[in-house]
PDB file of N, CA and C in Angstrom:
ATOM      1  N   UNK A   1      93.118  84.461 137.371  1.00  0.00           N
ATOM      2  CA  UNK A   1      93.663  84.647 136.031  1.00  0.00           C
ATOM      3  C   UNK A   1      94.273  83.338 135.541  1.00  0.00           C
ATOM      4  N   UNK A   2      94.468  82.856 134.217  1.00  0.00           N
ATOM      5  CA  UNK A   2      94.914  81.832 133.800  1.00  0.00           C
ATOM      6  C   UNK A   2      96.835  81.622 133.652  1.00  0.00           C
ATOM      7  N   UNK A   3      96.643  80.673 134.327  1.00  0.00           N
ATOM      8  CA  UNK A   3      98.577  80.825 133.606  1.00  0.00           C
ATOM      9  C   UNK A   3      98.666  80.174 132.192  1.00  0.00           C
ATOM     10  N   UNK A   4     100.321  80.292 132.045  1.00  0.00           N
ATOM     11  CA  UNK A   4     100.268  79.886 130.663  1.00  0.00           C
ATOM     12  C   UNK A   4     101.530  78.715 131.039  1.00  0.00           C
ATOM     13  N   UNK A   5     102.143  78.014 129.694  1.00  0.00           N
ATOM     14  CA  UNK A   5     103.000  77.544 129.822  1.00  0.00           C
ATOM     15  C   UNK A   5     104.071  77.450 129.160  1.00  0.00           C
ATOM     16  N   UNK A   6     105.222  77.768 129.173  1.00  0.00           N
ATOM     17  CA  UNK A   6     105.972  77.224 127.763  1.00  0.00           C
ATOM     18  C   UNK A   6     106.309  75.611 127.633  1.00  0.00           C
ATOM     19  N   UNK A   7     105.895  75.806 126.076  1.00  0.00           N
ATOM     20  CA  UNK A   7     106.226  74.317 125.591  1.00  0.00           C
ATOM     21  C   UNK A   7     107.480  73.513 125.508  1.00  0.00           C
ATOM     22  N   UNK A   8     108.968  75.205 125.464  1.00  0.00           N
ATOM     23  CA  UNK A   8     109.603  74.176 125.162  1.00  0.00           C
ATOM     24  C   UNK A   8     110.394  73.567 126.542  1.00  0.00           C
ATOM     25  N   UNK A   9     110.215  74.642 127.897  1.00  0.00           N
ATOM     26  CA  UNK A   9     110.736  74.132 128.935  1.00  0.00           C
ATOM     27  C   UNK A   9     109.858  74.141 129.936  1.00  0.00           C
ATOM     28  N   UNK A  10     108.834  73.861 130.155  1.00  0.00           N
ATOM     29  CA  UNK A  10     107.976  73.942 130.932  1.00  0.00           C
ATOM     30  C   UNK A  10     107.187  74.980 131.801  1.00  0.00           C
ATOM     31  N   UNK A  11     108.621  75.851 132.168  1.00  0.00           N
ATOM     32  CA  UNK A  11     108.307  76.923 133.031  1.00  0.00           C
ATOM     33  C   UNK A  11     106.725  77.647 132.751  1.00  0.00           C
ATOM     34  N   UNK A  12     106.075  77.583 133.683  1.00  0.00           N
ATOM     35  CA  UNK A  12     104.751  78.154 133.958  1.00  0.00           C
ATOM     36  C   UNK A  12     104.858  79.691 134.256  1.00  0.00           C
ATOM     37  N   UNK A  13     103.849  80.372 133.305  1.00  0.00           N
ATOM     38  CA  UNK A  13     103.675  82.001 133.676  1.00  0.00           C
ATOM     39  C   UNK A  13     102.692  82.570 134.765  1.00  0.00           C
ATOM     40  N   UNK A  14     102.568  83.152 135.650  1.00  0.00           N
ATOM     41  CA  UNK A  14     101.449  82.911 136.465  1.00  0.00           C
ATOM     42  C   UNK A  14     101.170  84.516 136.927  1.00  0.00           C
ATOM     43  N   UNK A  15     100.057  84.925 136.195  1.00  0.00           N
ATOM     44  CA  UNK A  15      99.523  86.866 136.353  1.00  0.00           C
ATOM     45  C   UNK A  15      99.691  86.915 137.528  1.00  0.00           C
ATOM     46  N   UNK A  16      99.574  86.262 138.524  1.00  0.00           N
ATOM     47  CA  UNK A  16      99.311  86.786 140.180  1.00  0.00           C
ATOM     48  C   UNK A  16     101.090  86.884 140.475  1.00  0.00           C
ATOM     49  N   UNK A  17     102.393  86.618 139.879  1.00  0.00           N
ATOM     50  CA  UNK A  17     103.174  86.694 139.876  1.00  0.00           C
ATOM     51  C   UNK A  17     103.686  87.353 139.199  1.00  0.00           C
ATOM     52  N   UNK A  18     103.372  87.657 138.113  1.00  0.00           N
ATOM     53  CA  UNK A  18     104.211  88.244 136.970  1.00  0.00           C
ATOM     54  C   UNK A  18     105.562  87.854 136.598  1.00  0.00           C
ATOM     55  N   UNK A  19     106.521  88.858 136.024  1.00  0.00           N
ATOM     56  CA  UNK A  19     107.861  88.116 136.112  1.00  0.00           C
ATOM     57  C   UNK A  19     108.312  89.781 136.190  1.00  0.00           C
ATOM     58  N   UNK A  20     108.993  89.977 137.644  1.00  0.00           N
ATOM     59  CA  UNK A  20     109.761  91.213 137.940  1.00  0.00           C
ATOM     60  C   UNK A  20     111.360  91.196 137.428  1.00  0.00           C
ATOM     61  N   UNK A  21     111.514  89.988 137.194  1.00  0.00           N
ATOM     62  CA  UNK A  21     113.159  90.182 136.436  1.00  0.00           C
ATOM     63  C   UNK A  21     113.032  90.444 135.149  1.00  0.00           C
ATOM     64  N   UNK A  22     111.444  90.475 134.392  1.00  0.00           N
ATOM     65  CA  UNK A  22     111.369  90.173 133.264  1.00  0.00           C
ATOM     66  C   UNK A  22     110.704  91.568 132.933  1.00  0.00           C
ATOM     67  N   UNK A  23     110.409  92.561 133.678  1.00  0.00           N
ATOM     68  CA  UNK A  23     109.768  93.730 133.598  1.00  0.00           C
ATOM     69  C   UNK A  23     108.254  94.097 133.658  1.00  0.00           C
ATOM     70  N   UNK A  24     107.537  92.307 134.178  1.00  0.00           N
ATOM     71  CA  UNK A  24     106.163  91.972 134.125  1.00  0.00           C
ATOM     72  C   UNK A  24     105.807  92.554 135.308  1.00  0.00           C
ATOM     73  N   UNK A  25     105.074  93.518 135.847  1.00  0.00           N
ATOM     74  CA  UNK A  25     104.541  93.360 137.263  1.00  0.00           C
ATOM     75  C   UNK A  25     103.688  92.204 137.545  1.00  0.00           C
ATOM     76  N   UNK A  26     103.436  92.142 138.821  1.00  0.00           N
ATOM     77  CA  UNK A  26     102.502  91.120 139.509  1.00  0.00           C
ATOM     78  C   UNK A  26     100.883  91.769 138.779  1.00  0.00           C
ATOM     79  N   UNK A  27     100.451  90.957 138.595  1.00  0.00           N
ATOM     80  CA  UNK A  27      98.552  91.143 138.428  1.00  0.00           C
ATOM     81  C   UNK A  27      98.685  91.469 136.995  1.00  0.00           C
ATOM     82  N   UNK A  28      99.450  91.419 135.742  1.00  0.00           N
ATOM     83  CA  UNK A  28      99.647  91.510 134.535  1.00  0.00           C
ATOM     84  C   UNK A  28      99.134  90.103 134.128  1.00  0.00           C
ATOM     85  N   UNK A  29      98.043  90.581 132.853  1.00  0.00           N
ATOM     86  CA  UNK A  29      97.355  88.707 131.975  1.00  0.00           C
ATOM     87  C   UNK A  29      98.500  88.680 131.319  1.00  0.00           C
ATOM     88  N   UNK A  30      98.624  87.670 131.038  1.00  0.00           N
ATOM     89  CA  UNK A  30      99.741  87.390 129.724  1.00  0.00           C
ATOM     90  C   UNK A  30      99.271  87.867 128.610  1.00  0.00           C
ATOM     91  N   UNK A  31      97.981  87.482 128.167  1.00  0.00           N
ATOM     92  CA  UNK A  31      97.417  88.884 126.624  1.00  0.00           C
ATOM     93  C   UNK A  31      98.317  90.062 127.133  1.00  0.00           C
ATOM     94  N   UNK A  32      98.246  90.568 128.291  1.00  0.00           N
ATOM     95  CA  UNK A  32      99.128  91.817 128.468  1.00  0.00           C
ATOM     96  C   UNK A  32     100.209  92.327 127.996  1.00  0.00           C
ATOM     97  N   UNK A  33     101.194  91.295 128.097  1.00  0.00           N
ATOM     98  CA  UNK A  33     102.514  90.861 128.452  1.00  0.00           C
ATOM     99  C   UNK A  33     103.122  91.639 127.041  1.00  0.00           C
ATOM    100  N   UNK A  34     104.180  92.404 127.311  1.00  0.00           N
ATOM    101  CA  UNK A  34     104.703  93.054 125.521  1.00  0.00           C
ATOM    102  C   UNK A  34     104.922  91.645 124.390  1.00  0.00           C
ATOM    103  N   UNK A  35     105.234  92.110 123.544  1.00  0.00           N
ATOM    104  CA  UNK A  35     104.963  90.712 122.438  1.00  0.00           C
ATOM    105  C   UNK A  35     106.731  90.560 122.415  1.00  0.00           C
ATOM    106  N   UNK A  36     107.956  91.261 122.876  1.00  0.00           N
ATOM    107  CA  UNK A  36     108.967  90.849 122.665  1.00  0.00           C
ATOM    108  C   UNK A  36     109.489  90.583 123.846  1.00  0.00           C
ATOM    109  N   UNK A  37     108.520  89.986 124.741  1.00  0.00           N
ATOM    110  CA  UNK A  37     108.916  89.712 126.178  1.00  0.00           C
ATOM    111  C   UNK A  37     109.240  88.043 125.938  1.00  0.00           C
ATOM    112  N   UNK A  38     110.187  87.124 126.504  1.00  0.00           N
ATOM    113  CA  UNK A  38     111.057  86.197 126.201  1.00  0.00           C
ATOM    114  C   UNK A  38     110.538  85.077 127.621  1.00  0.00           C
ATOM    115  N   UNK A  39     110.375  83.950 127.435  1.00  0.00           N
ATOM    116  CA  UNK A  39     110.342  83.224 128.482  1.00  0.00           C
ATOM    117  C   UNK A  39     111.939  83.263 129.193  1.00  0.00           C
ATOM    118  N   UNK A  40     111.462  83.719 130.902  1.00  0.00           N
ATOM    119  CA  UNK A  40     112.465  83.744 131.635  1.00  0.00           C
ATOM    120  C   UNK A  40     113.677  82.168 131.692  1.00  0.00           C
ATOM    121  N   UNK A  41     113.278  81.022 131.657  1.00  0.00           N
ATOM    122  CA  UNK A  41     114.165  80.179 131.599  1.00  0.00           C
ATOM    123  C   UNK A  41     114.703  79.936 130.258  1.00  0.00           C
ATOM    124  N   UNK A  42     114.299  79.784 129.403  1.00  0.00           N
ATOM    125  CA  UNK A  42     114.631  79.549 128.072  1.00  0.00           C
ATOM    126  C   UNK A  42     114.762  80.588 127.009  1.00  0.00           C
ATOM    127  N   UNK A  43     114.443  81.226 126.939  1.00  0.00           N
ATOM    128  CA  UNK A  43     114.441  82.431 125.997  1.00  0.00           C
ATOM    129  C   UNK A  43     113.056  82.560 124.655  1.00  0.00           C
ATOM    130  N   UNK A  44     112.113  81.714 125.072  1.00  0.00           N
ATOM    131  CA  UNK A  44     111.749  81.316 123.554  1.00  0.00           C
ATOM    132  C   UNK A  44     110.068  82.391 123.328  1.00  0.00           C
ATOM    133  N   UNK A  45     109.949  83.425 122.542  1.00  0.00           N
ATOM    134  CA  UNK A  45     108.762  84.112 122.655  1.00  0.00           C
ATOM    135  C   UNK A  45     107.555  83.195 123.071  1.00  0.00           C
ATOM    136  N   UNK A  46     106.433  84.449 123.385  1.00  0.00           N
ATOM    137  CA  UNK A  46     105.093  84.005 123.955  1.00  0.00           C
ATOM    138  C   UNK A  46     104.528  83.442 122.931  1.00  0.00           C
ATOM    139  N   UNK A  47     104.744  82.963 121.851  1.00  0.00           N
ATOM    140  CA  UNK A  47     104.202  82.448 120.589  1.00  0.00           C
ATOM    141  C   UNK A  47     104.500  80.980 121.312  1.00  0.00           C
ATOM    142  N   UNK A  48     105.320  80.501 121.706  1.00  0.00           N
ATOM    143  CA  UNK A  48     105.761  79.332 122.389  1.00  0.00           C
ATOM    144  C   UNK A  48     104.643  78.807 123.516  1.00  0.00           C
ATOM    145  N   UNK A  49     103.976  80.096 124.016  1.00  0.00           N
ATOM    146  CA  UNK A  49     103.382  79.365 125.431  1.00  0.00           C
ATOM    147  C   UNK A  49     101.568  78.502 124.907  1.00  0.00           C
ATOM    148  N   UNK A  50     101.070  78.163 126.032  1.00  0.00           N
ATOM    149  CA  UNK A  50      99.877  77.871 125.505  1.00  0.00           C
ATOM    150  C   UNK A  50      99.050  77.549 127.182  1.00  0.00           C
ATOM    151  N   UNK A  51      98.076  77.863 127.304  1.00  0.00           N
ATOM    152  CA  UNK A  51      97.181  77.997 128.453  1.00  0.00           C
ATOM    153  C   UNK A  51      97.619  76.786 128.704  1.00  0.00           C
ATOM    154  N   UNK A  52      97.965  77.004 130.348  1.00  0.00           N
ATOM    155  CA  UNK A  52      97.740  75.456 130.980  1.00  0.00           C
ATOM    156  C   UNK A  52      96.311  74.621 131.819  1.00  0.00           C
TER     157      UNK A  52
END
């Protein structure tokens, strides 16, 4: 699966991980991902990220 990235702090999203603090399970695409789900380090929506 592809990760993604946010632009404004780098932090990488990665489906084979998901984000469990974030309510993502593991094996979730980011297309998946709810649309008011927040990058875990920074706060900034998935409108922010972009395939790495």
């Amino acid at each position: 699966m592809e990760k993604y990235v946010c632009t404004a702090c780098g932090y990488v999203y990665d489906p084979e991980l998901g984000d469990p603090d974030g309510g993502v399970a593991p094996g979730t695409a980011f297309a998946d991902i709810p649309d008011d789900w927040v990058c875990p380090l920074c706060g900034v929506g998935k409108d922010m990220f972009e395939l790495e």
